[in-house]
N, C-alpha and C. Protein backbone atom coordinates (compact mmCIF):
# COMPACT_ATOMS: atom_id res chain seq x y z
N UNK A 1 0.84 -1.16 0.00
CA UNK A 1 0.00 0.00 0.00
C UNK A 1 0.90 1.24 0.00
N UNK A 2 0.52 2.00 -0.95
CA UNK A 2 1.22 3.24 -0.87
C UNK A 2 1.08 4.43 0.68
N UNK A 3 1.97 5.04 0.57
CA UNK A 3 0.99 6.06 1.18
C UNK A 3 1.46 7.60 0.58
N UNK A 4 0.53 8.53 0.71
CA UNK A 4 0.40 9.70 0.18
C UNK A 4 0.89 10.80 1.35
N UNK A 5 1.62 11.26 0.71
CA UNK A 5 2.01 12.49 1.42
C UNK A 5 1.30 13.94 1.53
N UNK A 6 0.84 14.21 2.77
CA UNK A 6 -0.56 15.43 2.93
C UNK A 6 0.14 16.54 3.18
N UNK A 7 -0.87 17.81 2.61
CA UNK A 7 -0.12 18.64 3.18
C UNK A 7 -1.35 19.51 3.84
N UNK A 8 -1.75 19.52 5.56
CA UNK A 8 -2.72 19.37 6.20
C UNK A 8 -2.83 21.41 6.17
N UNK A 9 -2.03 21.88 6.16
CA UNK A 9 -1.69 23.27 6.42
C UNK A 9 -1.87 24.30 5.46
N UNK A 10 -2.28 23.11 4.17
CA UNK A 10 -2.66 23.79 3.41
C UNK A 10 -3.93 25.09 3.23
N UNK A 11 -4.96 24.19 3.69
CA UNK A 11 -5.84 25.39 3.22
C UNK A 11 -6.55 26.06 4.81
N UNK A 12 -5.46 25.98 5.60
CA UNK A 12 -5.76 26.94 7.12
C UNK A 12 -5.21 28.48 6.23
N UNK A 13 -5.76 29.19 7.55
CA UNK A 13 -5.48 30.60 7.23
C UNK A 13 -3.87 30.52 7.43
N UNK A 14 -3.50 32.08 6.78
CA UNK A 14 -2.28 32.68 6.99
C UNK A 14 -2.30 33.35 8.33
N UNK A 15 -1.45 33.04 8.97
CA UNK A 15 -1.09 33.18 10.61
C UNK A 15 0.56 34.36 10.89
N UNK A 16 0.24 35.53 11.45
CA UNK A 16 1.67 35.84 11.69
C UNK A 16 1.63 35.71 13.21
N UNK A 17 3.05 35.42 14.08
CA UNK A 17 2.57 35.28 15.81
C UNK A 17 1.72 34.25 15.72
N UNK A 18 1.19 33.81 15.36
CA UNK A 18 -0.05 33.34 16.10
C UNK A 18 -1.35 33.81 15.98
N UNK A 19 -1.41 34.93 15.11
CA UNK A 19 -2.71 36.12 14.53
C UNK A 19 -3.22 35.87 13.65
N UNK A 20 -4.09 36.09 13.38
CA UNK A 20 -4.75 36.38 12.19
C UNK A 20 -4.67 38.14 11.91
N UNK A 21 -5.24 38.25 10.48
CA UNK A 21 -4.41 39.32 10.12
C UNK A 21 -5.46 40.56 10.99
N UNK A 22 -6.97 40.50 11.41
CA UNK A 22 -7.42 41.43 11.88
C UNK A 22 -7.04 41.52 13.30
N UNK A 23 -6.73 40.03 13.63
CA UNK A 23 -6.06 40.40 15.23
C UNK A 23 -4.59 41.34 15.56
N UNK A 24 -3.56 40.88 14.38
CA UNK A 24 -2.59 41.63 13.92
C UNK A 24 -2.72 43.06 13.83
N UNK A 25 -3.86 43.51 13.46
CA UNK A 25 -4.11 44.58 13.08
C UNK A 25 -4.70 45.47 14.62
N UNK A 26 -5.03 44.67 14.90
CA UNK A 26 -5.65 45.23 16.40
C UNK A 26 -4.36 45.46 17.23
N UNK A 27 -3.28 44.49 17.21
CA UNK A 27 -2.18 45.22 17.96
C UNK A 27 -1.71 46.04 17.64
N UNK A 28 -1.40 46.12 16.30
CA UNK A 28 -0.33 47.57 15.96
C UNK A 28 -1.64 48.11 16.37
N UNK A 29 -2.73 48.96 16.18
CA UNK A 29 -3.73 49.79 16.83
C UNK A 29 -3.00 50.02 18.03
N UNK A 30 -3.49 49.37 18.64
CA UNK A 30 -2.43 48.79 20.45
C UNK A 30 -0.92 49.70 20.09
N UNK A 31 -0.23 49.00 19.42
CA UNK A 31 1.66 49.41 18.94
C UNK A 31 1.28 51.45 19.24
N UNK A 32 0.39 51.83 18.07
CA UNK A 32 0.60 53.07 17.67
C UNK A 32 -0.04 53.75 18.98
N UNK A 33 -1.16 53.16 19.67
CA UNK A 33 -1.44 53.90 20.51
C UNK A 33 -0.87 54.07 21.94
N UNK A 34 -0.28 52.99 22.23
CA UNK A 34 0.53 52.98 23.28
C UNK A 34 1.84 53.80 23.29
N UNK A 35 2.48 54.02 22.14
CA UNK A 35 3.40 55.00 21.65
C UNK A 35 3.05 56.50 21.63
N UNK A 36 1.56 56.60 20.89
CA UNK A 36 1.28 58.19 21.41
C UNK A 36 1.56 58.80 22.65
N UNK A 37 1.21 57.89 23.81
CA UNK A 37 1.29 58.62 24.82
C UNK A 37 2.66 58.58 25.91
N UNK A 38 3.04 57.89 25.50
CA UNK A 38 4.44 57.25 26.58
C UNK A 38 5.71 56.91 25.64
N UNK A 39 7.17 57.51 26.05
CA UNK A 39 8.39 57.38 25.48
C UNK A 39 9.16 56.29 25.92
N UNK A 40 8.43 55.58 27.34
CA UNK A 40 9.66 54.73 28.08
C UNK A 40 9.57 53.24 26.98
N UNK A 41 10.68 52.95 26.31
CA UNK A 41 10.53 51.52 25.24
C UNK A 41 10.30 50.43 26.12
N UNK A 42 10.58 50.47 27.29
CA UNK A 42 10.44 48.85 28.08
C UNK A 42 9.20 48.65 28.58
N UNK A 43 8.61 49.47 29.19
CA UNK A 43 6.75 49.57 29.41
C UNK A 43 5.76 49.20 28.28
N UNK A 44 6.22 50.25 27.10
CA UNK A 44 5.59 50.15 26.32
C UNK A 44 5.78 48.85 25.42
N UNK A 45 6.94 48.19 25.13
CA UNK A 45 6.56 46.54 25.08
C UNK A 45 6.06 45.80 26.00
N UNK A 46 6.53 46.06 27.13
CA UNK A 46 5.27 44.86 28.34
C UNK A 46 4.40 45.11 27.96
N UNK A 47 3.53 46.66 27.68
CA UNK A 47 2.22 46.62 27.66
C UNK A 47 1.76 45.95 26.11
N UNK A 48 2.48 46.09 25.11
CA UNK A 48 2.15 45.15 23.92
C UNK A 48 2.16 43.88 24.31
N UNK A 49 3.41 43.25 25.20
CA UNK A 49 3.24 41.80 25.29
C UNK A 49 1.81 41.34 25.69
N UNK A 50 1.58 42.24 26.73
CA UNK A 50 0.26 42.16 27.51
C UNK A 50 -0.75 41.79 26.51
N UNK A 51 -1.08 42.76 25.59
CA UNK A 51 -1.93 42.81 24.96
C UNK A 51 -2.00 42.01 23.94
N UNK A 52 -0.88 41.12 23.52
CA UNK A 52 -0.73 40.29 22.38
C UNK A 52 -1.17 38.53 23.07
N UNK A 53 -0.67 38.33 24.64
CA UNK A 53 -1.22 37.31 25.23
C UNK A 53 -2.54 37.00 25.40
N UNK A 54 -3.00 38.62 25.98
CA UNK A 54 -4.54 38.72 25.88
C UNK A 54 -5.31 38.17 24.70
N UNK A 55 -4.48 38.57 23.70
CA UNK A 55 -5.51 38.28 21.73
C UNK A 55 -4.95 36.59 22.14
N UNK A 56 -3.86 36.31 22.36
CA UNK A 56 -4.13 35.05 22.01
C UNK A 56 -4.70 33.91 22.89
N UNK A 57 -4.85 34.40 24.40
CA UNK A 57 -6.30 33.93 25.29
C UNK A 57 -7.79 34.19 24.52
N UNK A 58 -7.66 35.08 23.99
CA UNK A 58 -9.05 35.58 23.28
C UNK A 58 -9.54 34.50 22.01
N UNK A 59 -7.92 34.32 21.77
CA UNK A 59 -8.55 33.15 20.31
C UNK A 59 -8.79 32.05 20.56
N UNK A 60 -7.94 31.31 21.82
CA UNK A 60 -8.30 29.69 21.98
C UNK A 60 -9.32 29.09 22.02
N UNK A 61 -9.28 28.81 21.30
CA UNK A 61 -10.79 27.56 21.08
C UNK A 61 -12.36 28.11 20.14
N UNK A 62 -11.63 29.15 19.55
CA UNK A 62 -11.96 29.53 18.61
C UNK A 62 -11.75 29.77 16.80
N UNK A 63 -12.98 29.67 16.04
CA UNK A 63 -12.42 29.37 14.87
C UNK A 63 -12.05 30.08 14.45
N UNK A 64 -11.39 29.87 12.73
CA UNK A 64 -10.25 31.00 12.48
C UNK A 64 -11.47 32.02 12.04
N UNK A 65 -11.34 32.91 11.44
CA UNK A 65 -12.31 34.15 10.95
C UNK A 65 -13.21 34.49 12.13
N UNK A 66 -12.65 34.47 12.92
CA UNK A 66 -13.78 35.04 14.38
C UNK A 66 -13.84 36.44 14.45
N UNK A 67 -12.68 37.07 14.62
CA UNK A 67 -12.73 38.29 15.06
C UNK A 67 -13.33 38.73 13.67
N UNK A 68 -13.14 38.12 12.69
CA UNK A 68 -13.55 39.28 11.62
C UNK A 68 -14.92 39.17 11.09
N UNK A 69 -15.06 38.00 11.80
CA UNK A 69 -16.96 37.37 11.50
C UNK A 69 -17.84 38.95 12.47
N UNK A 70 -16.63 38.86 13.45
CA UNK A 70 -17.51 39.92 14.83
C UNK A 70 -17.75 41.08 14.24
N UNK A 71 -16.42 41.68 13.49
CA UNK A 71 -16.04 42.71 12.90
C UNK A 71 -17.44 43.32 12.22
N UNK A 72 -17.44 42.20 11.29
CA UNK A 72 -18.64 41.99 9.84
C UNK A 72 -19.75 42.27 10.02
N UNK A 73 -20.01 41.90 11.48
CA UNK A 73 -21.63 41.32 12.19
C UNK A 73 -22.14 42.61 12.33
N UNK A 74 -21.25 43.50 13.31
CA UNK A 74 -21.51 44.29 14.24
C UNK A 74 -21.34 45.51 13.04
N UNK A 75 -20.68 45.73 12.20
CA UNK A 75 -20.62 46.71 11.50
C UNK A 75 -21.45 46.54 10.02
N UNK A 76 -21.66 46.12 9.82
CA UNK A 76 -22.49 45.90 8.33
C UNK A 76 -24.29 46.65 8.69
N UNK A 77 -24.61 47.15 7.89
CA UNK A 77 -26.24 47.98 8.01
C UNK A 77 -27.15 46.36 8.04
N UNK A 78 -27.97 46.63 9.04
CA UNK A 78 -29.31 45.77 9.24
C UNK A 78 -30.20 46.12 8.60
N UNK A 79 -30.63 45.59 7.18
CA UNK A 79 -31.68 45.34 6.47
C UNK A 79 -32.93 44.57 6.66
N UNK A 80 -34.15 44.99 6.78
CA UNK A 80 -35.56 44.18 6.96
C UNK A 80 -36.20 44.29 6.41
N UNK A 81 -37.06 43.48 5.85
CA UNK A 81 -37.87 43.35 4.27
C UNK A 81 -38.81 43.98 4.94
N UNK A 82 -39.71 44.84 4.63
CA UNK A 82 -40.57 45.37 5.28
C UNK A 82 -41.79 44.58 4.95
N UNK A 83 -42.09 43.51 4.20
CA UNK A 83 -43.24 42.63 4.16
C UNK A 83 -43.13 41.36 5.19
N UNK A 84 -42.07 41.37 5.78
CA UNK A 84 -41.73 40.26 6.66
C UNK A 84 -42.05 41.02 8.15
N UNK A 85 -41.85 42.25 8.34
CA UNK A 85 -42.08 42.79 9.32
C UNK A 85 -43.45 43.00 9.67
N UNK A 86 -44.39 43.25 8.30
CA UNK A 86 -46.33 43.46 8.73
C UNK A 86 -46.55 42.02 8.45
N UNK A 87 -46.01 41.00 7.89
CA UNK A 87 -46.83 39.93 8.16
C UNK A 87 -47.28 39.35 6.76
N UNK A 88 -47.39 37.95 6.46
CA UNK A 88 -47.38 37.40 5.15
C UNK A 88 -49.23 37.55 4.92
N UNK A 89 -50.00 37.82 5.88
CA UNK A 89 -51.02 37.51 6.10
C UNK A 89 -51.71 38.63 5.24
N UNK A 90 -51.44 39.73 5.33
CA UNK A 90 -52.10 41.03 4.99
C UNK A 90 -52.39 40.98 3.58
């Protein structure tokens, strides 16, 4: 019997860290804003580390496209057929 060589990693997302790219994106947010206000470089990486452990407590056990499913959900306009709203009956 043969066997076939897989390549399982294939069709997962692209990961940097450990991120996905909107979580990525949420730290530099984090990066630039933590920099506006404070010059000391050693704080201001703890407080990134902080915040990069946090995203990745936030992701465990969750699927990939989460944050950006949330993103999508919460920001996209709510449309309602207005014949579904008075009723099929009328």
């Amino acid at each position: 019997m043969k066997k076939i060589k897989g390549y399982r990693g294939i069709f997962q997302k692209n990961k940097i860290l450990g991120l996905e790219f909107m979580d990525l994106l949420f730290l530099i947010l984090a990066y630039l804003f933590v920099f506006l206000f404070s010059q000391n470089l050693v704080l201001n990486f703890g407080i990134l580390a902080v915040v990069y452990f946090l995203l990745r407590l936030y992701k465990k056990g969750k699927p990939d496209h989460w944050t950006s499913s949330v993103i999508r959900f919460l920001f996209t306009p709510k449309h309602y057929r207005l014949d579904r709203e008075r009723g099929s009956h009328e």
